[in-house]
C-alpha atoms as a PDB file:
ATOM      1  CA  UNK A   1      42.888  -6.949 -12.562  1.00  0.00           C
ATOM      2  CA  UNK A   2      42.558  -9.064  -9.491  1.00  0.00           C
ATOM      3  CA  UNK A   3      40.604  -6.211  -7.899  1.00  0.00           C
ATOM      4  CA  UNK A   4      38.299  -6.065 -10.637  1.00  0.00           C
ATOM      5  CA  UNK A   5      37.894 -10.038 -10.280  1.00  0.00           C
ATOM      6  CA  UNK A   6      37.275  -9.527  -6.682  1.00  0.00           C
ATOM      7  CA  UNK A   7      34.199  -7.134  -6.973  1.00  0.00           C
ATOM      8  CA  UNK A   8      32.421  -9.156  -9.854  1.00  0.00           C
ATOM      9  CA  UNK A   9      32.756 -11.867  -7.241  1.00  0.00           C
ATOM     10  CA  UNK A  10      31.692 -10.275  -4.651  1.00  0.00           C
ATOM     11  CA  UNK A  11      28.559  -8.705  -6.636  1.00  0.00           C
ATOM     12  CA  UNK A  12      27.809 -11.973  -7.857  1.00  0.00           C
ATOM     13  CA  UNK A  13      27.631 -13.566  -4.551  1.00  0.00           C
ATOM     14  CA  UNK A  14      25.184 -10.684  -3.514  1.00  0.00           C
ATOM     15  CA  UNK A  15      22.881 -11.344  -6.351  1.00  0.00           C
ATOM     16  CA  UNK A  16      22.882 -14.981  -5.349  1.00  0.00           C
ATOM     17  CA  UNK A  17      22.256 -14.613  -1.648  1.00  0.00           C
ATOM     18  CA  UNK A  18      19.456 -12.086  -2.823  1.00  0.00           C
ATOM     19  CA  UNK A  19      18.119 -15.393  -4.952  1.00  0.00           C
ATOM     20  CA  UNK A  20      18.269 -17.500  -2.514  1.00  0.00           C
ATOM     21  CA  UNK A  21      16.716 -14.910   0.117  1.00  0.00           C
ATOM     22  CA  UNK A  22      13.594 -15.213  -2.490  1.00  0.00           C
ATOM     23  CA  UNK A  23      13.596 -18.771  -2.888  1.00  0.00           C
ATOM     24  CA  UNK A  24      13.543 -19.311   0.634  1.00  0.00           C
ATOM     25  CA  UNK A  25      10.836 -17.031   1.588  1.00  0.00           C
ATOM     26  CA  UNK A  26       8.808 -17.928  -1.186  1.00  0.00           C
ATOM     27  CA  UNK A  27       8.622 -21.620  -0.107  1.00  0.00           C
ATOM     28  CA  UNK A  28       8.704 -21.176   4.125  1.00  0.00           C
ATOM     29  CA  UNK A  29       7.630 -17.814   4.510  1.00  0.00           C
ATOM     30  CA  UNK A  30       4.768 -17.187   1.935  1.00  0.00           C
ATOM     31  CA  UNK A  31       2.413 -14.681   3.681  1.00  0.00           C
ATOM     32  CA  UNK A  32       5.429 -12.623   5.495  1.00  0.00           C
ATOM     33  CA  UNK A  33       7.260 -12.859   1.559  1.00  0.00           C
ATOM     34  CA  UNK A  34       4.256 -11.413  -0.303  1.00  0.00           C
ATOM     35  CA  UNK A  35       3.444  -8.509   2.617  1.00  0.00           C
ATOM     36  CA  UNK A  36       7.335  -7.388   2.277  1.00  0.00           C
ATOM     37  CA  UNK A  37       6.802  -6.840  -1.845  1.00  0.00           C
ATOM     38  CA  UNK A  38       3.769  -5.302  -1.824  1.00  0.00           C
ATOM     39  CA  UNK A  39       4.897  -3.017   1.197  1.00  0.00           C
ATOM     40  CA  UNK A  40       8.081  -2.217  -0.434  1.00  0.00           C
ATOM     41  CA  UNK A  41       6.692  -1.985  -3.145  1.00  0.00           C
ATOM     42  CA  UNK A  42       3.993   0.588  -2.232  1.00  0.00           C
ATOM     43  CA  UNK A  43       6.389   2.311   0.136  1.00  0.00           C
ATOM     44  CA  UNK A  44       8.609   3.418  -2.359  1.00  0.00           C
ATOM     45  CA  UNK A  45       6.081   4.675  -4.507  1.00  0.00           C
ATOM     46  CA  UNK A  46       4.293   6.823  -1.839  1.00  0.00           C
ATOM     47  CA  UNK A  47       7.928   8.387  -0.803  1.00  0.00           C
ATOM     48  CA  UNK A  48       8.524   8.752  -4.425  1.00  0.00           C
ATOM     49  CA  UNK A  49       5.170  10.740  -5.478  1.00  0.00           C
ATOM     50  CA  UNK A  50       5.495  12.857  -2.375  1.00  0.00           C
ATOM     51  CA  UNK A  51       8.960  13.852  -2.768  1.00  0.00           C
ATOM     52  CA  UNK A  52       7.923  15.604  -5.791  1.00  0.00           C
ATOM     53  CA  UNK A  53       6.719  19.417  -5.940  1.00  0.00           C
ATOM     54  CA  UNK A  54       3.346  18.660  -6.457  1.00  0.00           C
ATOM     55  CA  UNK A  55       2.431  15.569  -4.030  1.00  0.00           C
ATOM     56  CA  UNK A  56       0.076  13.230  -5.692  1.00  0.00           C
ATOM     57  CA  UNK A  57      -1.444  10.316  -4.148  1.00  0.00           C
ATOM     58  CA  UNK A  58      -1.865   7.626  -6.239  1.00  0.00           C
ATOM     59  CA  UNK A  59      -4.231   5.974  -3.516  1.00  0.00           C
ATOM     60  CA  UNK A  60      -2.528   2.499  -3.911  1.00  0.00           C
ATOM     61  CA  UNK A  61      -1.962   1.927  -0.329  1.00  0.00           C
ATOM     62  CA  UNK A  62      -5.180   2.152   0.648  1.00  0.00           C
ATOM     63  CA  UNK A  63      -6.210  -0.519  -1.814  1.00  0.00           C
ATOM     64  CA  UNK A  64      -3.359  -2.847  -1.211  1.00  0.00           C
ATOM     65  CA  UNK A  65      -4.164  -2.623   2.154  1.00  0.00           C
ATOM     66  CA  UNK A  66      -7.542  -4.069   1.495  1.00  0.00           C
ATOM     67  CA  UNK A  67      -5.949  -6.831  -0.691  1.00  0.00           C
ATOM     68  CA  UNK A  68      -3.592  -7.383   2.124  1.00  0.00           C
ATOM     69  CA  UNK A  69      -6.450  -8.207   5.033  1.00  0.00           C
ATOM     70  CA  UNK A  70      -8.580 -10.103   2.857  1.00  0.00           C
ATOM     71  CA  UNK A  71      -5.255 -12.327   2.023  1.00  0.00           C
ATOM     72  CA  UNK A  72      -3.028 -12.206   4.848  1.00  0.00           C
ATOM     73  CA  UNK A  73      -4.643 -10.992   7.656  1.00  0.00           C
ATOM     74  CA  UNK A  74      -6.282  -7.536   9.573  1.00  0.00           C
ATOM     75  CA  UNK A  75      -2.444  -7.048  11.144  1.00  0.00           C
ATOM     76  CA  UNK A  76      -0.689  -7.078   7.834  1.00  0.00           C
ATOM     77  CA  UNK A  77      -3.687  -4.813   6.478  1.00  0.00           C
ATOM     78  CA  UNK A  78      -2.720  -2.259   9.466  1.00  0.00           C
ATOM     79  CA  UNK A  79       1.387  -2.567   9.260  1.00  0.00           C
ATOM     80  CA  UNK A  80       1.065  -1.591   5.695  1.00  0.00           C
ATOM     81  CA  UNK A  81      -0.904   1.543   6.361  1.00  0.00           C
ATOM     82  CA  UNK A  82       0.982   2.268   9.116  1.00  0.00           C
ATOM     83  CA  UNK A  83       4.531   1.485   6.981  1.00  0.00           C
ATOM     84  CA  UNK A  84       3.917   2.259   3.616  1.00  0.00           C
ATOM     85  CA  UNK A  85       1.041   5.384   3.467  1.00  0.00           C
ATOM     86  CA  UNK A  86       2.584   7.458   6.769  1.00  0.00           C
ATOM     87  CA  UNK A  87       6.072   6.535   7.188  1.00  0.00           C
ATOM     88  CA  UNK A  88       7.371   7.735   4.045  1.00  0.00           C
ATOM     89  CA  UNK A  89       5.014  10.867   4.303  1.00  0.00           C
ATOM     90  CA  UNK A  90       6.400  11.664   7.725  1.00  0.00           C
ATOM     91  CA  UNK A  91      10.194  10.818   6.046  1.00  0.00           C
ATOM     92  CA  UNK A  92       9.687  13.787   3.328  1.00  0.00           C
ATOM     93  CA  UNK A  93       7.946  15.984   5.753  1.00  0.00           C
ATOM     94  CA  UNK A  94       4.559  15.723   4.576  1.00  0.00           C
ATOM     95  CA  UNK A  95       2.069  15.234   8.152  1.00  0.00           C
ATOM     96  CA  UNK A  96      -0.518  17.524   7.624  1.00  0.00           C
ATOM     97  CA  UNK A  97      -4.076  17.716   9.816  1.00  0.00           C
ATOM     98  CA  UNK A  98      -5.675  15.364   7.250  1.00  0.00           C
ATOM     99  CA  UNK A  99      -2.182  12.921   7.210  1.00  0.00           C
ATOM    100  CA  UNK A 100      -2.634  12.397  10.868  1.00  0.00           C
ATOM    101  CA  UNK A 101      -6.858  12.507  10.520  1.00  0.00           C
ATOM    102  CA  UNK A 102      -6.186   9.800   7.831  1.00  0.00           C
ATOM    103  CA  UNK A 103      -4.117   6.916   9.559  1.00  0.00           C
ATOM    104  CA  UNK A 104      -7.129   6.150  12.190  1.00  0.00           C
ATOM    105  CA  UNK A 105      -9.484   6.206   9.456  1.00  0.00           C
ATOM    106  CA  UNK A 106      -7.684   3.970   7.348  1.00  0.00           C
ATOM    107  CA  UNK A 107      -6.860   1.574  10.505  1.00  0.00           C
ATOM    108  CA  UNK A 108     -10.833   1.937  10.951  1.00  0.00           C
ATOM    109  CA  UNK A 109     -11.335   1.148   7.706  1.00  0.00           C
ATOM    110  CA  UNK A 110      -9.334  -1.650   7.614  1.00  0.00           C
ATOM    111  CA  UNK A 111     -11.143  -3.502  10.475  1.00  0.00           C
ATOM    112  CA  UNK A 112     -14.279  -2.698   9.145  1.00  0.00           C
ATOM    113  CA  UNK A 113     -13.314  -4.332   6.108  1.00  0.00           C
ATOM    114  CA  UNK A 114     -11.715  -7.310   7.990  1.00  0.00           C
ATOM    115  CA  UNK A 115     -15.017  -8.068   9.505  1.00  0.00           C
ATOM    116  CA  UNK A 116     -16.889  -7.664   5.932  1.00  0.00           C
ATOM    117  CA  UNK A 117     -14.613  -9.744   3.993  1.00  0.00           C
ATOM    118  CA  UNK A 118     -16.944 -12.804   3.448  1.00  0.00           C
ATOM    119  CA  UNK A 119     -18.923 -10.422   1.379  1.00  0.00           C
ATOM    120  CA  UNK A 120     -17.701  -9.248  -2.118  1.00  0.00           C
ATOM    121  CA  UNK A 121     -14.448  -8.141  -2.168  1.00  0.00           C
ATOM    122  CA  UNK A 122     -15.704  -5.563  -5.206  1.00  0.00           C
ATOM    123  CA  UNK A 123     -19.234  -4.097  -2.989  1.00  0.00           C
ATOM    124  CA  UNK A 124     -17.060  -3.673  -0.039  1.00  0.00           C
ATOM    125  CA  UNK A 125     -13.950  -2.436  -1.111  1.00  0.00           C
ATOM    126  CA  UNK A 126     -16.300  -0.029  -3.591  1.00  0.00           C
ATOM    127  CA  UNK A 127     -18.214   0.836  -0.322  1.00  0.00           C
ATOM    128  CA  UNK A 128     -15.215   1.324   1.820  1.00  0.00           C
ATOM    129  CA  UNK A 129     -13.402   3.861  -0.431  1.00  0.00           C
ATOM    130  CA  UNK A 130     -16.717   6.240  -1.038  1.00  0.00           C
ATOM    131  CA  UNK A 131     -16.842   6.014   3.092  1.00  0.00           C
ATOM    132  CA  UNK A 132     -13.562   6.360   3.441  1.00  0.00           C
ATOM    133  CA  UNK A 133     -12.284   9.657   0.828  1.00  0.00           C
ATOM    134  CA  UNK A 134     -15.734  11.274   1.969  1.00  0.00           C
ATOM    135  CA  UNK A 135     -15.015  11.503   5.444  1.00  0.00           C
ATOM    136  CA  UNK A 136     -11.270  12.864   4.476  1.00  0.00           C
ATOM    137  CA  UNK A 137     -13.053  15.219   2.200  1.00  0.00           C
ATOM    138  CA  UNK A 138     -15.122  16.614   4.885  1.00  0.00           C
ATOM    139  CA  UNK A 139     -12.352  17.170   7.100  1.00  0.00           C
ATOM    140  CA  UNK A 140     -10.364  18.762   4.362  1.00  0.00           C
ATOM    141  CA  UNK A 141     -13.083  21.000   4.070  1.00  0.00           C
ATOM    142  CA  UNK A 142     -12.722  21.539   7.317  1.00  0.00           C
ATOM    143  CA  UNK A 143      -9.420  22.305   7.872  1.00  0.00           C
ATOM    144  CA  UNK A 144      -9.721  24.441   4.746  1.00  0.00           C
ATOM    145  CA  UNK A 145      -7.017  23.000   2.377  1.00  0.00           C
ATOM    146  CA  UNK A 146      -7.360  24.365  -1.261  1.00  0.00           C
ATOM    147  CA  UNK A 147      -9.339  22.910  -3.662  1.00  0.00           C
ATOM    148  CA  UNK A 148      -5.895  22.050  -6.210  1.00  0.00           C
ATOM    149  CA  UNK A 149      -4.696  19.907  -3.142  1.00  0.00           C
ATOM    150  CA  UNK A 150      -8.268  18.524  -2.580  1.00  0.00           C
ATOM    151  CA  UNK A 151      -8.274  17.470  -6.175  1.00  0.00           C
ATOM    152  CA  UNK A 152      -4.918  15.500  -5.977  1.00  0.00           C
ATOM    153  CA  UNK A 153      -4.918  14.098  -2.242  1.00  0.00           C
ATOM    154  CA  UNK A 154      -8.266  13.431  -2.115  1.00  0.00           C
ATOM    155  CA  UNK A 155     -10.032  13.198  -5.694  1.00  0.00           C
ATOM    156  CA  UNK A 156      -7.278  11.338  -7.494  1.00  0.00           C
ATOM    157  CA  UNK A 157      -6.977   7.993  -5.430  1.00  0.00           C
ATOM    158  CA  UNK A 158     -10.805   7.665  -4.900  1.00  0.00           C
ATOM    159  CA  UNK A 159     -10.938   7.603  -8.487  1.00  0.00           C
ATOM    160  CA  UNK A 160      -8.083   5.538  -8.975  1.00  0.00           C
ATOM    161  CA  UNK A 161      -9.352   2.983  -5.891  1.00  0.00           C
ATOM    162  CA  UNK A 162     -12.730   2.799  -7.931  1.00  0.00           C
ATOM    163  CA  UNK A 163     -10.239   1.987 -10.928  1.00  0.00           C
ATOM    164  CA  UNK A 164      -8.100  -0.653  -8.726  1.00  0.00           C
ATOM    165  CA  UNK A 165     -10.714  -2.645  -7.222  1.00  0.00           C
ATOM    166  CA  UNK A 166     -13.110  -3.135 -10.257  1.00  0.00           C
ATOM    167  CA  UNK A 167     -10.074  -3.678 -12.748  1.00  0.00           C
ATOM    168  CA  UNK A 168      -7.055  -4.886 -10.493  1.00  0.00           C
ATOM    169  CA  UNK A 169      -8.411  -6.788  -7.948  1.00  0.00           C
ATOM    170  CA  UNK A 170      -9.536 -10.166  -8.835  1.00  0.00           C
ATOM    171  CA  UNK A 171      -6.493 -11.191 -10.828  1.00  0.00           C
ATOM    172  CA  UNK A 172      -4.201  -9.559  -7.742  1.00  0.00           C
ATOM    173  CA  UNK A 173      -6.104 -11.519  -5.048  1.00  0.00           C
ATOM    174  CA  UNK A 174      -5.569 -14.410  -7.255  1.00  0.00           C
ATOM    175  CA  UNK A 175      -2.026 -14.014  -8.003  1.00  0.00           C
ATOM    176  CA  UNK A 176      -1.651 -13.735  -3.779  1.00  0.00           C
ATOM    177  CA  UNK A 177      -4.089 -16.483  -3.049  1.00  0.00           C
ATOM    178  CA  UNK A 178      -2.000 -19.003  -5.170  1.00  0.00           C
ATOM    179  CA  UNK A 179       1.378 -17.783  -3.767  1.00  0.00           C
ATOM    180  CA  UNK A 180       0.307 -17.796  -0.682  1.00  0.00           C
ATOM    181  CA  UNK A 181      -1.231 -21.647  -0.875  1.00  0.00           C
ATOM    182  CA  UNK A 182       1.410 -23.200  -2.234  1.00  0.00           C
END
């Protein structure tokens, strides 16, 4: 019995250091606070779509990466590329030719869009992702990857990044924008 008193304790006292880890980040540490969720966030779902059998990519990396530099900054932008689209593809064993062709492009990208980012988020990020999944179709086509994996790797998120940025964007990069102010 004391035992079992001991462990609700001690999980209670976890949950309320991992409160108080979000209360305190939230009011000193806004910008670093929001780029851990979304990177954790996004992280976890890239490791856990390309874990699977059949590896789709949902594309949401590249667009949170966009929300990321025109909210926190070009080096945020570039850590979460660099953290949450290749790290857990290189953790399940996925690096192909067009993984490694990707991650310059998307740095590329990135700082392209950094210095564009006075313009409309929607034009540029719209801009940005036909640029972007055209150049990683033509090296796909290139490297001669079948047109299934074409469809899901390549196809998928530049449909779903159209999707993001006209639908998601505004209220996301207002959701930030306050947290981030406050």
């Amino acid at each position: 019995m004391l035992k079992q008193f001991k462990d609700k304790n001690q999980k209670i006292r976890l949950v309320l250091l991992f409160f108080l880890l979000i209360v305190v980040g939230l009011l000193f540490y806004q910008k670093l606070f929001i780029f851990s969720v979304i990177m954790v966030f996004s992280a976890l779902l890239q490791y856990t779509t390309h874990r699977q059998d059949i590896k789709i990519n949902l594309g949401h990396v590249f667009f949170l990466g966009l929300i990321t530099v025109s909210q926190i900054g070009l080096v945020y932008g570039i850590l979460l590329i660099v953290f949450a689209e290749f790290l857990p593809k290189a953790m399940v064993g996925d690096m192909e030719a067009r993984t490694i062709f990707s991650l310059p492009l998307s740095i590329v990208m990135m700082v392209l869009f950094s210095s564009l980012k006075d313009y409309s988020f929607t034009l540029v990020g719209i801009l940005l992702v036909i640029i972007n999944y055209t150049l990683l179709y033509f090296f796909s086509k290139i490297s001669r990857d079948p047109m299934p994996e074409k469809l899901l790797e390549i196809g998928l998120p530049f449909l779903l990044n159209i999707i993001y940025i006209l639908s998601a964007s505004e209220p996301i990069i207002s959701i930030v924008g306050r947290v981030i102010s406050a």
